[in-house]
N, C-alpha and C. Protein backbone atom coordinates (compact mmCIF):
# COMPACT_ATOMS: atom_id res chain seq x y z
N UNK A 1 0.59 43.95 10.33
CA UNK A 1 0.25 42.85 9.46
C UNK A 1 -1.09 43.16 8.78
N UNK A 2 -1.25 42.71 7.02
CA UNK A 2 -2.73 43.18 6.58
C UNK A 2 -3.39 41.73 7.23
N UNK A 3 -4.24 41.48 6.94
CA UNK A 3 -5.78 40.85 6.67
C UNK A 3 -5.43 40.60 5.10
N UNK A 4 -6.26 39.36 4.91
CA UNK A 4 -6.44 38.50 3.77
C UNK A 4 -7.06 39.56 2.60
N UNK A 5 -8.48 39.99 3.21
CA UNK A 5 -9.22 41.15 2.15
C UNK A 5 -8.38 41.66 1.56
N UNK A 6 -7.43 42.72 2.63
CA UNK A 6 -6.91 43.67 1.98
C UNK A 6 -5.64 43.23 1.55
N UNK A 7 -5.18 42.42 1.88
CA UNK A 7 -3.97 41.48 0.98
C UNK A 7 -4.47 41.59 -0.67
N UNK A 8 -5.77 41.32 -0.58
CA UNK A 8 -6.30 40.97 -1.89
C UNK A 8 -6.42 42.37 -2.98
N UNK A 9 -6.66 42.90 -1.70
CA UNK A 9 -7.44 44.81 -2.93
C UNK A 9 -5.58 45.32 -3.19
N UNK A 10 -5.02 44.87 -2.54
CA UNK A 10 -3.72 45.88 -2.88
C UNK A 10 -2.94 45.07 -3.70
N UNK A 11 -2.91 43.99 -3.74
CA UNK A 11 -2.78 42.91 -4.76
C UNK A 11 -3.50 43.23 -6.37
N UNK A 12 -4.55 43.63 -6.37
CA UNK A 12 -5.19 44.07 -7.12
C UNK A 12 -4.84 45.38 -7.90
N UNK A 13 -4.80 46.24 -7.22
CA UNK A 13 -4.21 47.65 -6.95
C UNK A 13 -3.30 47.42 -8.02
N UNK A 14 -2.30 46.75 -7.48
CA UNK A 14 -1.00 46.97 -7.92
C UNK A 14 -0.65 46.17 -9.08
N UNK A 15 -1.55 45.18 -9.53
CA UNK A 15 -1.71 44.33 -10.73
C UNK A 15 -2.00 45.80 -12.03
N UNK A 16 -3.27 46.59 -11.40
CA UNK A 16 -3.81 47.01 -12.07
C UNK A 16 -2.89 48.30 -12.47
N UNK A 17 -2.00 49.60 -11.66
CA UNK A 17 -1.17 50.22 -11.40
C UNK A 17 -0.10 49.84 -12.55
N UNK A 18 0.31 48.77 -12.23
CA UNK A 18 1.66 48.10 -12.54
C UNK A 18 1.59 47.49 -14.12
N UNK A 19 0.83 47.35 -14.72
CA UNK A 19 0.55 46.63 -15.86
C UNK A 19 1.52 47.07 -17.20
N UNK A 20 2.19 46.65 -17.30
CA UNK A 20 2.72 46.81 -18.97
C UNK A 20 4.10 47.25 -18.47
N UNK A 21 4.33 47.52 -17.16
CA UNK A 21 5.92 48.37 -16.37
C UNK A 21 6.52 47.24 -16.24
N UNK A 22 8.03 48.25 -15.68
CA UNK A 22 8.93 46.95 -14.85
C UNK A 22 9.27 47.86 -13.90
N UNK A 23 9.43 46.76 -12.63
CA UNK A 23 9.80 47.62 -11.64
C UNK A 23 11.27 47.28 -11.30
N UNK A 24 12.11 48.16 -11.50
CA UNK A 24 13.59 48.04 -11.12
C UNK A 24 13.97 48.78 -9.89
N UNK A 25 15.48 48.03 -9.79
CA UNK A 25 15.87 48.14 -8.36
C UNK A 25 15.16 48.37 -6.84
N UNK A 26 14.57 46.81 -6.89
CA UNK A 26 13.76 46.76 -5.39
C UNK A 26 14.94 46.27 -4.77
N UNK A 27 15.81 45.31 -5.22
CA UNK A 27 17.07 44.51 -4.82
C UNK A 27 17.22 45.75 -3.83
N UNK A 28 17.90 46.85 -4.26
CA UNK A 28 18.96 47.61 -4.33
C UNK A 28 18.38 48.73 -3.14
N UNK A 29 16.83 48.63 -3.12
CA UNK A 29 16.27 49.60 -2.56
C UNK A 29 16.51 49.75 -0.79
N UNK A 30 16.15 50.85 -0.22
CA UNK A 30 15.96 50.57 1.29
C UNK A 30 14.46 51.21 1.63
N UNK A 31 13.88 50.51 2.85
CA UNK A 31 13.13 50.95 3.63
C UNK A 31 12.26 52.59 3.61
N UNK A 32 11.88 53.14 3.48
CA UNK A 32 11.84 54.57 3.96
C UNK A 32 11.39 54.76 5.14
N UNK A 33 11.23 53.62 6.14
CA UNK A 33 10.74 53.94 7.47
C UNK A 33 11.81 53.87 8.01
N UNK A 34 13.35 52.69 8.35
CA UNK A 34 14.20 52.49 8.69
C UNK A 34 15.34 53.14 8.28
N UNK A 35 15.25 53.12 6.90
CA UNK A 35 16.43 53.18 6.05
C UNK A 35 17.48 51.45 5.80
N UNK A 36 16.98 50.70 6.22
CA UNK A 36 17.64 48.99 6.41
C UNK A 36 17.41 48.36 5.04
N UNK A 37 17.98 47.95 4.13
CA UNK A 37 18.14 47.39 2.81
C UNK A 37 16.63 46.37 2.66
N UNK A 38 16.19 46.50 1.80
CA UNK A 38 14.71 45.43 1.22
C UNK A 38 15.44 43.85 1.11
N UNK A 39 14.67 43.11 1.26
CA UNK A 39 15.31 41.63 1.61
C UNK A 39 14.09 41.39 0.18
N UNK A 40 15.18 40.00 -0.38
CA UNK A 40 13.80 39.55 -1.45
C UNK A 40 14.78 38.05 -0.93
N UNK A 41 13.36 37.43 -1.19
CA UNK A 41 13.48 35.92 -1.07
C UNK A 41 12.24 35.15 -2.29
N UNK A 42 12.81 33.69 -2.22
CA UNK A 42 11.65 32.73 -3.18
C UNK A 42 10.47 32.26 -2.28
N UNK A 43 9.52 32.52 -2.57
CA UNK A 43 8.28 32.10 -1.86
C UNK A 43 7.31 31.57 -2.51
N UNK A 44 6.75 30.30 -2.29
CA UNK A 44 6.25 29.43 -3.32
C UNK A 44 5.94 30.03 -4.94
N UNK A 45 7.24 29.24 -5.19
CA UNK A 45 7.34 29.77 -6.92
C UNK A 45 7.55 31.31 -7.51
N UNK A 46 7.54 32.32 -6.48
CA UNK A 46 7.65 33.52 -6.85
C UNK A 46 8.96 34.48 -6.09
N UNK A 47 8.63 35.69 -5.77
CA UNK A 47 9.54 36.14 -4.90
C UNK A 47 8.71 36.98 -3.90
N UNK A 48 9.02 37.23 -3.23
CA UNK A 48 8.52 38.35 -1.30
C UNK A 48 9.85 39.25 -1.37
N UNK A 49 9.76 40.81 -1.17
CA UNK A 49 10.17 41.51 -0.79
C UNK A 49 9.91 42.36 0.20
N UNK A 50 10.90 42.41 1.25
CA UNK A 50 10.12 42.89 2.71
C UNK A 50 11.43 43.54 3.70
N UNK A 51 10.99 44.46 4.47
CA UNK A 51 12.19 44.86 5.25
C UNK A 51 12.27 43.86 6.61
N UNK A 52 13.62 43.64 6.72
CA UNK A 52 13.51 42.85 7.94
C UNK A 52 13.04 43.36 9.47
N UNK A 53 13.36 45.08 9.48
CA UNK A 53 12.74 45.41 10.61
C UNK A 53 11.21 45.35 10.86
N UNK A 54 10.69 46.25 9.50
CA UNK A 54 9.02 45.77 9.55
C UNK A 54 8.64 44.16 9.82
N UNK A 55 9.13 43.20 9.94
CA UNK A 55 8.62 41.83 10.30
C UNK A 55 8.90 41.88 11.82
N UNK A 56 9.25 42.33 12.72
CA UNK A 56 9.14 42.12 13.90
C UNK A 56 8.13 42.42 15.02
């Protein structure tokens, strides 16, 4: 699990990284630690994409 800080710098990161792109097929994607399909869900007003094994 991160910490709030670094919630924030990679948040950042990736604002900054990511700017003017689109990122396709996260749906579709899997894991590279597991190999187990990426889960996306609605999370206040937006979306979370996350593997279900990494949450345990």
């Amino acid at each position: 699990m991160i910490e709030i800080p670094e919630s924030t710098t990679i948040s950042r990161q990736a604002t900054d990284v990511l700017k003017g792109k689109i990122v396709a097929d996260v749906i579709n994607a899997t894991s590279p630690q597991c190999g187990s399909r990426i889960i996306k869900e609605a999370y206040l007003g937006g979306c979370v994409y996350y593997c279900p094994c990494g949450q345990q």
